[in-house]
Structures are given as structure tokens and as C-alpha cells.
N, C-alpha and C. Protein backbone atom coordinates (compact mmCIF):
# COMPACT_ATOMS: atom_id res chain seq x y z
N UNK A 1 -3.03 -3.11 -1.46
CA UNK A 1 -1.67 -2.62 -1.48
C UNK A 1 -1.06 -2.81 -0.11
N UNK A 2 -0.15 -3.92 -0.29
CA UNK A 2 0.92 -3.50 1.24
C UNK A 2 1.74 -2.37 1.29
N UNK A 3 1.43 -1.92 2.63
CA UNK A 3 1.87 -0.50 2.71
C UNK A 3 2.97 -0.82 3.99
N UNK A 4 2.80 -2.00 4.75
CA UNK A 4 4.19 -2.44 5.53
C UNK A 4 5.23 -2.78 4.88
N UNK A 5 6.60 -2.02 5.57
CA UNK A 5 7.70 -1.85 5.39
C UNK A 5 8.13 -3.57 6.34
N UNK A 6 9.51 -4.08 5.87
CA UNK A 6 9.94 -5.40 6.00
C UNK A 6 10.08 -5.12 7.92
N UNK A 7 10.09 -4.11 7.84
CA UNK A 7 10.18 -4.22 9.65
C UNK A 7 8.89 -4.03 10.26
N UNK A 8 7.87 -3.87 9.18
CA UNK A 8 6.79 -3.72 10.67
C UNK A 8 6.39 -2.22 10.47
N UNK A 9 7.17 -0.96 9.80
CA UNK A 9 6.52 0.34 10.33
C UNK A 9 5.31 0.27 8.58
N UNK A 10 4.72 1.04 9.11
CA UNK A 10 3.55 1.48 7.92
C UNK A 10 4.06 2.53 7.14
N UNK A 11 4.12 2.71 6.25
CA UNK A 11 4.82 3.63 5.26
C UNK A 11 3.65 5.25 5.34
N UNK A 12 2.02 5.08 5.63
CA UNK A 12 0.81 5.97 6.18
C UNK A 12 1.18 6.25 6.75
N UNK A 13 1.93 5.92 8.10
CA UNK A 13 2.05 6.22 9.00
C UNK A 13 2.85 7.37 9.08
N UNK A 14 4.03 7.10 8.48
CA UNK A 14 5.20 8.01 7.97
C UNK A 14 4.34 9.47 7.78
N UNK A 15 3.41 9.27 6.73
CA UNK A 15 3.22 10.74 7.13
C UNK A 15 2.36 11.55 7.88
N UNK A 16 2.38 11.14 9.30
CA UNK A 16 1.84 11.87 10.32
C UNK A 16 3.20 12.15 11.03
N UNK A 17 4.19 11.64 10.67
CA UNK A 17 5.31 12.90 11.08
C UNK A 17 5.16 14.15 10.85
N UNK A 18 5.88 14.75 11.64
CA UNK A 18 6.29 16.09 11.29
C UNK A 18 6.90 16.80 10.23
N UNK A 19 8.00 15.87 9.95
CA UNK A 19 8.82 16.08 8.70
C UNK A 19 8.15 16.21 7.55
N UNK A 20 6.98 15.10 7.40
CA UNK A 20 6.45 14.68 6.50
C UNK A 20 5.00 15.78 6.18
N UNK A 21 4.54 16.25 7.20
CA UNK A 21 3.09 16.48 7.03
C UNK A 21 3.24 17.91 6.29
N UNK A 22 4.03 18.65 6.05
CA UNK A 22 3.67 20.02 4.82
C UNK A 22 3.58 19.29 3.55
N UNK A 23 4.40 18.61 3.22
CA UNK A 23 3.73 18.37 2.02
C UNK A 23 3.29 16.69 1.49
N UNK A 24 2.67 16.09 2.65
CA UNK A 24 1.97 14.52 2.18
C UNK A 24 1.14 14.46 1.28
N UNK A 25 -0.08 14.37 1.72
CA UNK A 25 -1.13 14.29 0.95
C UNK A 25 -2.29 15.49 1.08
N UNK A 26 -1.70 16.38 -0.10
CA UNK A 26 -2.60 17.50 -0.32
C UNK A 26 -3.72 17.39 -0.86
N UNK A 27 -3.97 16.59 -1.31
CA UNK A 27 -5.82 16.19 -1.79
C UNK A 27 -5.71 15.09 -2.96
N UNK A 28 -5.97 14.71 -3.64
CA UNK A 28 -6.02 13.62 -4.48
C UNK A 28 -5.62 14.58 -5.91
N UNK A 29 -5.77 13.69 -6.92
CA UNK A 29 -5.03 14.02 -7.96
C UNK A 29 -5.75 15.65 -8.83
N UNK A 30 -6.64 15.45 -8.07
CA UNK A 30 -7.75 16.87 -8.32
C UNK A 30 -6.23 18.37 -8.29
N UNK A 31 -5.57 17.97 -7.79
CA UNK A 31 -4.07 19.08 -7.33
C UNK A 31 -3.22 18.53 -8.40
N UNK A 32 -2.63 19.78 -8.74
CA UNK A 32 -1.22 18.99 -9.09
C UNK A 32 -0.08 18.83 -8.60
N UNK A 33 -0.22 19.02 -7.22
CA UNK A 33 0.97 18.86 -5.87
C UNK A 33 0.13 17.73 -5.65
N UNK A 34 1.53 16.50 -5.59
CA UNK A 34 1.01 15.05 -4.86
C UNK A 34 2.04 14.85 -3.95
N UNK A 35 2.01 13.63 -3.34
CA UNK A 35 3.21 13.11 -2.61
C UNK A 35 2.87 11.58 -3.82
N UNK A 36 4.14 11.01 -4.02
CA UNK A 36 4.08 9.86 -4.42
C UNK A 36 5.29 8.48 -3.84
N UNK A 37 4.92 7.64 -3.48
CA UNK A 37 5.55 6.71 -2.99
C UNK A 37 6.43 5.55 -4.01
N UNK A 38 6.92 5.30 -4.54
CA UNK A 38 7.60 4.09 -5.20
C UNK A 38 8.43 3.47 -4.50
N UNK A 39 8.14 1.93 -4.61
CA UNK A 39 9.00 0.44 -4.05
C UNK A 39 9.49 -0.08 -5.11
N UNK A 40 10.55 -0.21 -4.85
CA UNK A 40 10.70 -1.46 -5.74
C UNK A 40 11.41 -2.82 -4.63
N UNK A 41 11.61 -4.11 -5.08
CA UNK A 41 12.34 -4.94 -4.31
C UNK A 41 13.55 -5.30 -4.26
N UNK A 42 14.31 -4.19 -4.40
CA UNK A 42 15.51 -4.49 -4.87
C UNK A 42 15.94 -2.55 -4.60
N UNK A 43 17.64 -2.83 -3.77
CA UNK A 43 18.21 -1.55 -4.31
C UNK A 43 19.22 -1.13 -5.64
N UNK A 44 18.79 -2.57 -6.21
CA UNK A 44 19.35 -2.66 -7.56
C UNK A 44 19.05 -1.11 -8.33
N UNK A 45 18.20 -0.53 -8.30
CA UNK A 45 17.35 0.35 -9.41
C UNK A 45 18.13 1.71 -8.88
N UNK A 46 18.77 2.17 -9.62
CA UNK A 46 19.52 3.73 -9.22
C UNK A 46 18.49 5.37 -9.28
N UNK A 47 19.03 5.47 -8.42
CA UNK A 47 17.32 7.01 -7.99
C UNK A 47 17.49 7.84 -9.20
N UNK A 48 18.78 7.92 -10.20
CA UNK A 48 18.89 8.87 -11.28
C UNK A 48 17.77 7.86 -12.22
N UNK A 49 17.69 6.62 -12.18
CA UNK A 49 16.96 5.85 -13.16
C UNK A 49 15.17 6.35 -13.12
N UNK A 50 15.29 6.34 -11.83
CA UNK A 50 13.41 6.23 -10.95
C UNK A 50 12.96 7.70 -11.13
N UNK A 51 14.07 8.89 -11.12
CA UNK A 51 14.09 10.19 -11.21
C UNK A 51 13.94 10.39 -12.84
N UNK A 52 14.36 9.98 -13.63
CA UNK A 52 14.01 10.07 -15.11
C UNK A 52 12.45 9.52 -15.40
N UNK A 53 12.74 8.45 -15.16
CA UNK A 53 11.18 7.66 -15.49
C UNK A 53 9.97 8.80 -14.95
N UNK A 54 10.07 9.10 -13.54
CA UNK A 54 8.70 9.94 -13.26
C UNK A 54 9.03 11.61 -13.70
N UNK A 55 10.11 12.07 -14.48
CA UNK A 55 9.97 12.89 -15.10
C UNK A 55 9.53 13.24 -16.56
N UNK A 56 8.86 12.08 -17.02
CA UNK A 56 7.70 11.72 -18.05
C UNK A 56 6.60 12.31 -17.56
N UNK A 57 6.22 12.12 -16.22
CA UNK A 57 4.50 12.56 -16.09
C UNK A 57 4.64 13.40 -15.46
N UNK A 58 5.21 14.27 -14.51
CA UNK A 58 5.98 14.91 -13.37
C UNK A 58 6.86 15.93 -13.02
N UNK A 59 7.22 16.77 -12.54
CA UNK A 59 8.34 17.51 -12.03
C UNK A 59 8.66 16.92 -10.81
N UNK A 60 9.57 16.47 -10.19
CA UNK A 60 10.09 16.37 -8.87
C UNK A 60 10.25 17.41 -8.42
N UNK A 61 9.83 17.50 -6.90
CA UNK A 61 10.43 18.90 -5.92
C UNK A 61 10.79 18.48 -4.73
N UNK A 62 10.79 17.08 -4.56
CA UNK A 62 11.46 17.10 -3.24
C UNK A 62 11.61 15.30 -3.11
N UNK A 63 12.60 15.05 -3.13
CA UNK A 63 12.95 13.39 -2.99
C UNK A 63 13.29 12.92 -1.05
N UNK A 64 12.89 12.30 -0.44
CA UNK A 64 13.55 11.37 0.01
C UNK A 64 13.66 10.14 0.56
N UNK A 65 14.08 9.17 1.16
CA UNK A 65 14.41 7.84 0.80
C UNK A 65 14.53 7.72 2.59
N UNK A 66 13.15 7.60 2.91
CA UNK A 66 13.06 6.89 4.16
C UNK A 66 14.35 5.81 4.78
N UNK A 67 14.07 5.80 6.21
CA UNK A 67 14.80 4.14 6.91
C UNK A 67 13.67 4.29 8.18
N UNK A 68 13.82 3.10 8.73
CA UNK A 68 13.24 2.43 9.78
C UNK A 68 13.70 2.80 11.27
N UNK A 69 13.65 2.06 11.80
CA UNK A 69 14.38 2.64 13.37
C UNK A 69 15.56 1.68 13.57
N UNK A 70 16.02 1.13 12.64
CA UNK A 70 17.15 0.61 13.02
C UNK A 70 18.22 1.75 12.24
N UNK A 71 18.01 2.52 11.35
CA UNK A 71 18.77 3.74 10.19
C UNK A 71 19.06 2.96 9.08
N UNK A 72 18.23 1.84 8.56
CA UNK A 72 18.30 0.64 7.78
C UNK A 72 17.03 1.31 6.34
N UNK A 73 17.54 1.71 4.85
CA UNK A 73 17.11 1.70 3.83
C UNK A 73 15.88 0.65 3.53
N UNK A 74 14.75 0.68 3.13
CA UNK A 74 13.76 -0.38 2.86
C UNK A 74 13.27 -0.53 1.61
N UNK A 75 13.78 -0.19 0.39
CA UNK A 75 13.53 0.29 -0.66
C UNK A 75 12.37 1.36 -1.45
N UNK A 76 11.95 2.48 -0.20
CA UNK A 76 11.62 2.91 -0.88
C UNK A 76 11.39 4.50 -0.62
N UNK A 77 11.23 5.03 -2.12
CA UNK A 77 11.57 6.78 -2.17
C UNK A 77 10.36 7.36 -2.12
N UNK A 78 10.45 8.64 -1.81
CA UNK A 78 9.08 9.21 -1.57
C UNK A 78 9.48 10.45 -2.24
N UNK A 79 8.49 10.98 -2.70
CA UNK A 79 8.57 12.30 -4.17
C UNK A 79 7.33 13.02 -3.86
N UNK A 80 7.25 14.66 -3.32
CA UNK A 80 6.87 15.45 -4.05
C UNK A 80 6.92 15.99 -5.38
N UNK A 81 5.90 15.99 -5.73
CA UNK A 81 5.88 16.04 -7.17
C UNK A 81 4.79 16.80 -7.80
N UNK A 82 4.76 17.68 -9.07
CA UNK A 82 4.20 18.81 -9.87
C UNK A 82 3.73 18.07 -10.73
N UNK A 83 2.29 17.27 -11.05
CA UNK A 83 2.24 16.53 -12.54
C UNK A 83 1.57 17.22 -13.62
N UNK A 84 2.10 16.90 -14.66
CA UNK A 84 2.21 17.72 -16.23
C UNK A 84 0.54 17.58 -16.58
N UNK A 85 0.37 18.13 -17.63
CA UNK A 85 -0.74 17.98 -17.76
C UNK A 85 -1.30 17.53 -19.30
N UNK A 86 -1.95 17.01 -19.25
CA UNK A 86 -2.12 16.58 -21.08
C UNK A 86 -2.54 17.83 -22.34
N UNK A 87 -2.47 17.77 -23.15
CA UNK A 87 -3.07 18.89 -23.99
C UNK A 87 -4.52 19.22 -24.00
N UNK A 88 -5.13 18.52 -22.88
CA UNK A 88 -6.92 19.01 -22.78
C UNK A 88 -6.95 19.38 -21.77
N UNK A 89 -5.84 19.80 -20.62
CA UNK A 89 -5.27 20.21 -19.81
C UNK A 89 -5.61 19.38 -18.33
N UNK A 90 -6.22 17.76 -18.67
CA UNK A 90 -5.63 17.46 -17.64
C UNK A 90 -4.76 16.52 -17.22
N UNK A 91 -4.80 16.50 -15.79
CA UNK A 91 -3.72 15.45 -15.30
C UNK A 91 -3.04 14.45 -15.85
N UNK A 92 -1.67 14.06 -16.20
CA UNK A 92 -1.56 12.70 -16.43
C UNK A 92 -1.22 11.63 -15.65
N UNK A 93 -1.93 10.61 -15.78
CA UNK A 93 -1.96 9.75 -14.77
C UNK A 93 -0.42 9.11 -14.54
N UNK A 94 0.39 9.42 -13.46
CA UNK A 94 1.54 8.45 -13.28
C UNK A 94 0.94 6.61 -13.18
N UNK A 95 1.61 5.48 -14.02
CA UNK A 95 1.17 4.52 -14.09
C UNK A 95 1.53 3.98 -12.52
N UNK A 96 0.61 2.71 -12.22
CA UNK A 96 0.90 2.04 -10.56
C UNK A 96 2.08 0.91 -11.03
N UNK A 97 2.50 0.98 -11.73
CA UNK A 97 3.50 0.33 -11.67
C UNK A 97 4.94 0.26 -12.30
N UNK A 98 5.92 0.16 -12.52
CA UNK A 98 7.14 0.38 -13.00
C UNK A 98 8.20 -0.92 -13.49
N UNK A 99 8.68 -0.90 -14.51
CA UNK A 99 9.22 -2.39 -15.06
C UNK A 99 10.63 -1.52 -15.43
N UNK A 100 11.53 -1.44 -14.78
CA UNK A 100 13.17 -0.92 -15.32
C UNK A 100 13.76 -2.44 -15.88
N UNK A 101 14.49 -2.94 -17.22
CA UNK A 101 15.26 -4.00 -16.99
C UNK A 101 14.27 -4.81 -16.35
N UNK A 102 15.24 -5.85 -15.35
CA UNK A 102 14.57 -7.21 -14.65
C UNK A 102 14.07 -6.76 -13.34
N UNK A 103 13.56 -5.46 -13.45
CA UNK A 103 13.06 -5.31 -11.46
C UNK A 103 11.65 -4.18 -11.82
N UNK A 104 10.92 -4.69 -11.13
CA UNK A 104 9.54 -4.32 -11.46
C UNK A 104 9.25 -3.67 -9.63
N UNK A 105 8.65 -2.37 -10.00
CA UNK A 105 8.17 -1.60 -8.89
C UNK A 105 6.64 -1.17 -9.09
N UNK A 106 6.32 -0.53 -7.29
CA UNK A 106 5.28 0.03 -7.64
C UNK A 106 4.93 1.58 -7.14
N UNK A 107 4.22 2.04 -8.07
CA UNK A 107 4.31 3.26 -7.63
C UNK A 107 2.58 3.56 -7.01
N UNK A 108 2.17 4.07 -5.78
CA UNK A 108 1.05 4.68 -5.14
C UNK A 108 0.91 5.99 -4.91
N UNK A 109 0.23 6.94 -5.04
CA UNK A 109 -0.04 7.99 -5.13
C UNK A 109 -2.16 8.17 -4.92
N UNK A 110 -1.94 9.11 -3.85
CA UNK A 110 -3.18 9.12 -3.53
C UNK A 110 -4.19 9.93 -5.00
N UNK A 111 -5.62 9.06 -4.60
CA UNK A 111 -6.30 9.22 -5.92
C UNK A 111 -5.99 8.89 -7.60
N UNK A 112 -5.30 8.08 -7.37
CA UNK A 112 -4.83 7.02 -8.88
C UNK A 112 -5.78 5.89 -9.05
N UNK A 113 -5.94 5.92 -10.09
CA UNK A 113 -7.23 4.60 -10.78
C UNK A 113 -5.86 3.30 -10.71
N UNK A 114 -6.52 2.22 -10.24
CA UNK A 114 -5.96 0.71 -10.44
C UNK A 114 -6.17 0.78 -11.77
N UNK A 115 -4.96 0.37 -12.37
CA UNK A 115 -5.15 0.01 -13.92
C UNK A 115 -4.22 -1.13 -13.84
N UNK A 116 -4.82 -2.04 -15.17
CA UNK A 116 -3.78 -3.40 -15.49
C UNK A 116 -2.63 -3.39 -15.78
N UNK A 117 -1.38 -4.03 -15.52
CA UNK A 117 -0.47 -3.93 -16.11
C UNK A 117 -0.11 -4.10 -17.03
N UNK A 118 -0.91 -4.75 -17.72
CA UNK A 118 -0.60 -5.08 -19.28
C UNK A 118 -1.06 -4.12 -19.97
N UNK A 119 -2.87 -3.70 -19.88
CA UNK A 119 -3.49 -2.94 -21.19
C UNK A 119 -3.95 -1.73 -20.22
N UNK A 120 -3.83 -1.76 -19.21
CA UNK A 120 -3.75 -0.35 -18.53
C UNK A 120 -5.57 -0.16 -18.47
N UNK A 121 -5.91 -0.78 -18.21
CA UNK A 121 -7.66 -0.72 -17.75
C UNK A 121 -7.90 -0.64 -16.73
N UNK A 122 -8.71 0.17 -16.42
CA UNK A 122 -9.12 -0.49 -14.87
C UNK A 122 -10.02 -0.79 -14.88
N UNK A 123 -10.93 -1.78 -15.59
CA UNK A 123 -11.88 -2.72 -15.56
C UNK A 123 -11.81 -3.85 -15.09
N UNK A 124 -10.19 -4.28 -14.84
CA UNK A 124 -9.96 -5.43 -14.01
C UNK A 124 -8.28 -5.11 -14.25
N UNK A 125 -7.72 -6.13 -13.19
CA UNK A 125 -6.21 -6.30 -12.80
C UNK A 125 -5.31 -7.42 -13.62
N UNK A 126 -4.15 -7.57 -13.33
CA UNK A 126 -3.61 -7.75 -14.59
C UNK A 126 -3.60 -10.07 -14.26
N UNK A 127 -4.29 -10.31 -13.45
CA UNK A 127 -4.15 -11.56 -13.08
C UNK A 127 -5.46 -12.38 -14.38
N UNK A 128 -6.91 -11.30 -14.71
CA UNK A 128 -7.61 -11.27 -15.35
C UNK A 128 -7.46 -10.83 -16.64
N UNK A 129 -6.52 -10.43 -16.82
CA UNK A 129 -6.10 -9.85 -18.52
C UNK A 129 -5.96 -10.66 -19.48
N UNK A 130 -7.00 -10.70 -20.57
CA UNK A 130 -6.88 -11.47 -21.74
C UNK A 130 -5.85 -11.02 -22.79
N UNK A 131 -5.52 -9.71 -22.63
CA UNK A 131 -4.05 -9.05 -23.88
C UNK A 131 -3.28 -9.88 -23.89
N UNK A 132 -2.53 -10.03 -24.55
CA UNK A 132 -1.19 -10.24 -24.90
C UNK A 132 -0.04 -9.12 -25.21
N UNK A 133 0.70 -8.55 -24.49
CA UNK A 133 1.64 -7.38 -24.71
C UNK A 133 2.99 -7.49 -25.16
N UNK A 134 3.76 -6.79 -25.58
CA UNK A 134 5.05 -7.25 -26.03
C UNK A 134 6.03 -6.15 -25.08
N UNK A 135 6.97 -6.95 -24.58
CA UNK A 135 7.42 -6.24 -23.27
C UNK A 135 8.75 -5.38 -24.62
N UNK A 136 9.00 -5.39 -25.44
CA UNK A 136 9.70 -4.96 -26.46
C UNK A 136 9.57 -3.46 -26.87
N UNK A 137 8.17 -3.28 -27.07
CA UNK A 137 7.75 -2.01 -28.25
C UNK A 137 6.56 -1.26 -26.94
N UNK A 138 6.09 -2.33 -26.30
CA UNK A 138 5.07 -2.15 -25.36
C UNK A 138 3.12 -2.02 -25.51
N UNK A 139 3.64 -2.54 -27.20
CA UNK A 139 1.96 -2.38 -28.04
C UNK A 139 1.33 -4.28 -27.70
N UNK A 140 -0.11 -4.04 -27.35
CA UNK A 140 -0.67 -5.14 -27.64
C UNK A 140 -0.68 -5.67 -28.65
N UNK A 141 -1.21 -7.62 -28.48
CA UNK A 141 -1.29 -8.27 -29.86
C UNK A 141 -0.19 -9.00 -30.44
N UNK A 142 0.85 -8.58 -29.59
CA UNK A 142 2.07 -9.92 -30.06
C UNK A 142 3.10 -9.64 -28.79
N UNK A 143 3.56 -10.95 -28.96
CA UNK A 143 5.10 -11.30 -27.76
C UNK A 143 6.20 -10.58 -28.71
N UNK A 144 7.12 -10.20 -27.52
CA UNK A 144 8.61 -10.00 -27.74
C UNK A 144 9.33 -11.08 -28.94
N UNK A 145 9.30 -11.96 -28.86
CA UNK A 145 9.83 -13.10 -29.76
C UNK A 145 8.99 -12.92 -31.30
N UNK A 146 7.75 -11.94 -31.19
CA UNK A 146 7.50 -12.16 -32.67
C UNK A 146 7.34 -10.67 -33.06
N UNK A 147 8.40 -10.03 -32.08
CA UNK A 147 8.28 -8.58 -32.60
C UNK A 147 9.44 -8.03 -33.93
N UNK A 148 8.66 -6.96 -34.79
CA UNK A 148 9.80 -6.46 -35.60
C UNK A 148 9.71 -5.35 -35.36
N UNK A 149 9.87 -4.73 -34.50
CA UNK A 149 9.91 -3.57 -33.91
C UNK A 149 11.34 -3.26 -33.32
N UNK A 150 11.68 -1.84 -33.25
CA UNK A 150 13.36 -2.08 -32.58
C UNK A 150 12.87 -1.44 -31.12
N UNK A 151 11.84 -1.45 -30.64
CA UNK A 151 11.58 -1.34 -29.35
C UNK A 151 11.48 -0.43 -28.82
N UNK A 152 10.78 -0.18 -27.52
CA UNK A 152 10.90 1.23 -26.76
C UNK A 152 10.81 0.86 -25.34
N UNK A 153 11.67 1.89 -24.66
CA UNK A 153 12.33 2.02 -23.58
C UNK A 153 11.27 2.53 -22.66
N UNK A 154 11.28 1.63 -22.01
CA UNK A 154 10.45 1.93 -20.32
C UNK A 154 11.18 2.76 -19.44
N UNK A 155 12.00 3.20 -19.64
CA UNK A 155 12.94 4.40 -19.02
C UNK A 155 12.31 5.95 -19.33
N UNK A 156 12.77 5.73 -20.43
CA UNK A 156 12.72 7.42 -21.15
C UNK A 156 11.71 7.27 -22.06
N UNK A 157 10.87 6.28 -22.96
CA UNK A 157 9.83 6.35 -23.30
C UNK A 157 10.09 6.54 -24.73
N UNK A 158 11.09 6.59 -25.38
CA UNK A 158 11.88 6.45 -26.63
C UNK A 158 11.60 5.40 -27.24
N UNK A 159 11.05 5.68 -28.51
CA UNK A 159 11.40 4.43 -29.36
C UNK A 159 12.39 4.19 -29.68
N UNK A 160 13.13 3.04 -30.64
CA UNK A 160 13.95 2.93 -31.24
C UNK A 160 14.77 2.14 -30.48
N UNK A 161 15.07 2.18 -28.88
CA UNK A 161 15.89 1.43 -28.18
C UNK A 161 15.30 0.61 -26.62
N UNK A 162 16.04 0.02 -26.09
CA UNK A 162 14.96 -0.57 -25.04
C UNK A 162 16.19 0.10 -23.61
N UNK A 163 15.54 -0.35 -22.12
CA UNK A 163 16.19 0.47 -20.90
C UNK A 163 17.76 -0.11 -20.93
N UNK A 164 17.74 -1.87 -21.60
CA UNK A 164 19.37 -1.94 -21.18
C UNK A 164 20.68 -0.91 -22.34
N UNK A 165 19.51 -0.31 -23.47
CA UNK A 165 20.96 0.37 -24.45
C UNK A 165 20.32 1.46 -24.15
N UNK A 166 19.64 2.13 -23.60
CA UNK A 166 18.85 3.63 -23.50
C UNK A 166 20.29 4.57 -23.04
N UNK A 167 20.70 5.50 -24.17
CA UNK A 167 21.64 6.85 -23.63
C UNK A 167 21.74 7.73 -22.21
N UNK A 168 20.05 7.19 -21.56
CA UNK A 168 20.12 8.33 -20.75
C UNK A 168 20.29 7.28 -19.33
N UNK A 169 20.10 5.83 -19.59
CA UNK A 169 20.16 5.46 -18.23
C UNK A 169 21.50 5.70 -17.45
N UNK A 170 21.72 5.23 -15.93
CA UNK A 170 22.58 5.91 -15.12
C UNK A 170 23.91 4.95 -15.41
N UNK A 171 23.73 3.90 -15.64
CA UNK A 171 24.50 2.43 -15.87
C UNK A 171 25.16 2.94 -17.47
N UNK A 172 24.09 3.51 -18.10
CA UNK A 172 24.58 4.01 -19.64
C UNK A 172 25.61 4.89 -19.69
N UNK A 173 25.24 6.08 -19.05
CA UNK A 173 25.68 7.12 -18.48
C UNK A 173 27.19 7.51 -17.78
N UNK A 174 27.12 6.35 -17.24
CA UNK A 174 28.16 5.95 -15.98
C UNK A 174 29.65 5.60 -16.65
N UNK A 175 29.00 4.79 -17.62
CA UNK A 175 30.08 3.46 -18.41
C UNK A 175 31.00 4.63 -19.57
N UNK A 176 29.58 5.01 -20.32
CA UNK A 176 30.39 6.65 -21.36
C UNK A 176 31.08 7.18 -20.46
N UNK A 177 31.39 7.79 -19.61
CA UNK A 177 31.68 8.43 -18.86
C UNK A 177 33.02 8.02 -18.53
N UNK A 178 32.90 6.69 -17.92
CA UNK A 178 34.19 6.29 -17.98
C UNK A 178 35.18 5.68 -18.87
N UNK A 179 34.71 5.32 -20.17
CA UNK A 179 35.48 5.16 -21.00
C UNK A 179 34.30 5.78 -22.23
N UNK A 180 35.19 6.76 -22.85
CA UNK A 180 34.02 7.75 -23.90
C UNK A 180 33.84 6.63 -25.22
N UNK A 181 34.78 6.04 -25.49
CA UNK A 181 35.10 5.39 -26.90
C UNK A 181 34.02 4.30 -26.74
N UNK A 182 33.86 3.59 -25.24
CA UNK A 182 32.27 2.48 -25.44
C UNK A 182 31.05 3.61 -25.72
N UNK A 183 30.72 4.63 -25.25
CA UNK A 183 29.36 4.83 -25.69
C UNK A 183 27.72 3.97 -24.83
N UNK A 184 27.33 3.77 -25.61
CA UNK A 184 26.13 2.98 -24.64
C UNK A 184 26.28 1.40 -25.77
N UNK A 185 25.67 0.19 -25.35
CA UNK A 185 25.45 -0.34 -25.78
C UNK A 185 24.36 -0.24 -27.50
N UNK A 186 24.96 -0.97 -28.34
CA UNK A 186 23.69 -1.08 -29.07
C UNK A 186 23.54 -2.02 -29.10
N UNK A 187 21.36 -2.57 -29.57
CA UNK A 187 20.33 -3.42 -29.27
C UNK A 187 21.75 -4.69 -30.18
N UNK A 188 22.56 -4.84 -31.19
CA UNK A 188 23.30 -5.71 -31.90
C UNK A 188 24.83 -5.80 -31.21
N UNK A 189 24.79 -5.19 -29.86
CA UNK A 189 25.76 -5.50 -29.35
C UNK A 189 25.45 -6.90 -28.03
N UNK A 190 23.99 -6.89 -27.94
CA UNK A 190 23.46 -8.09 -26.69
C UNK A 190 23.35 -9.45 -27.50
């Protein structure tokens, strides 16, 4: 994992600040107080978007969005965070990686298993993956092009629609908002 920022500072490093050190890294996922880091490459991706998505596995309690020593943004947010727990009461794993639309991030958090991006193993990484996934519905065993599925949203985790017509994204959100009569897109309006 590169943990250098485009200028040179170490993002570790960051938390041997001051600011930073009450609540960095309180022990590994054994807690359910983490600190968690997400990049993406792009400031394309809106923090109401990145703030929904990790409120699937998560509570947020404290967001913020580093800069460098020039007061220059580097893309990326840093989250205290409360994670939920499964019905056998434990942890759920936030995934290491993030696909909004066309911009793919990653998310690190101390004591997280490497898992594939495709079938989510961590028996190996996703360069070694024999699956086939459908970036559509998100089930192995077939491509997007031979799906009959009406899809599910890597946003909010909804079936039925995918992140560019999803109700709750910020772009969705934004557009209702300003004119009520569009609404969000539907999947037969692209």
C-alpha cells in the first residue's frame, strides 16, 4: 500500500500529530473505534457520496480531509468511525476498496484482511482472480453485458438500481432538488 501523499508527506506519519493522536489507531479491528483512511484519485467523488457508502458498515464520528504544507487537498479523508456489527455479533469488515461510478478508491484501516476485488478472498489479490464478476448486480459468473438483472448500487447497496440512478446519491440529490419534476434518473433514461 502507498501511503505517500503526491507531495512527499506519509499519510502514518500524519498520525503522530497531535491533532491526530486521541483518536488514530486504537488497536486493530479487535475495537470498534477505528481510524479509517480512504483515497480516491480524483476530487471528482463528493464526501456526502463516501459518507453514505461507509455508513453501510459504520457510524462516522469524526471526518477530516487533510492538506499538505502547501494548504493543498490530496484526495484524501480520514474517518473515525464506530463499526456495526453482524448478527453473530461480530465486526463487519469495511471492504479495501471502493468503485463509485467511473472512480475507484481505496480504503485502509488498521487490522483489515487483503481481500480480492472481485470475489473478496483473501487467498490471493485481484491480479490472480479466476471469477468473473458482473460490475451490474455485483454476483459472480457472468459480465454486465449478459446480465438480466436490474442491478445494484455500490453506493447504498440497493438492489434494483445502480450509483448513476441511485435516489440517495449527492449528484441525485442535488439535481431533485433543483428542479423537483426531474427526480433521479431512471436505469431507461441512459
Amino acid at each position: 500500500v502507498d501511503s505517500k501523499t503526491p507531495y512527499g508527506t506519509d499519510i502514518r506519519q500524519e498520525h503522530n500529530d497531535p491533532k491526530w493522536r486521541d483518536w488514530s489507531v486504537e488497536s486493530s479491528v479487535q475495537t470498534d473505534v477505528i481510524s479509517v483512511v480512504v483515497k480516491f484519485w480524483t476530487g471528482r467523488v463528493p464526501d456526502e457520496d463516501i459518507d453514505l457508502y461507509l455508513r453501510r458498515f459504520c457510524d462516522i464520528l469524526h471526518t477530516v480531509k487533510p492538506v499538505d504544507k502547501l494548504g493543498i487537498w490530496y484526495g484524501v479523508r480520514k474517518y473515525k468511525v464506530r463499526l456495526h456489527k453482524n448478527a453473530n455479533g461480530h465486526f463487519i469488515q469495511i471492504p479495501n476498496s471502493i468503485s463509485l461510478g467511473p472512480y475507484n478508491g481505496r480504503i485502509i484501516y488498521p487490522g483489515q484482511s487483503n481481500t480480492c476485488f472481485i470475489c473478496q478472498s483473501t487467498d490471493h489479490q485481484v491480479k490472480d482472480c479466476t471469477q468473473v464478476k458482473c460490475w451490474r448486480c455485483g454476483h459472480l459468473g457472468h459480465k454486465a453485458k449478459d446480465c438480466s438483472s436490474e442491478g445494484r448500487c455500490s453506493l447504498c447497496g440497493v438492489d434494483g438500481h445502480t450509483f448513476f440512478t441511485c435516489p440517495d446519491s449527492y449528484a441525485n440529490k442535488t439535481r431533485s432538488q433543483q428542479n423537483p419534476k426531474i427526480g433521479y434518473l431512471l436505469n431507461s433514461d441512459i
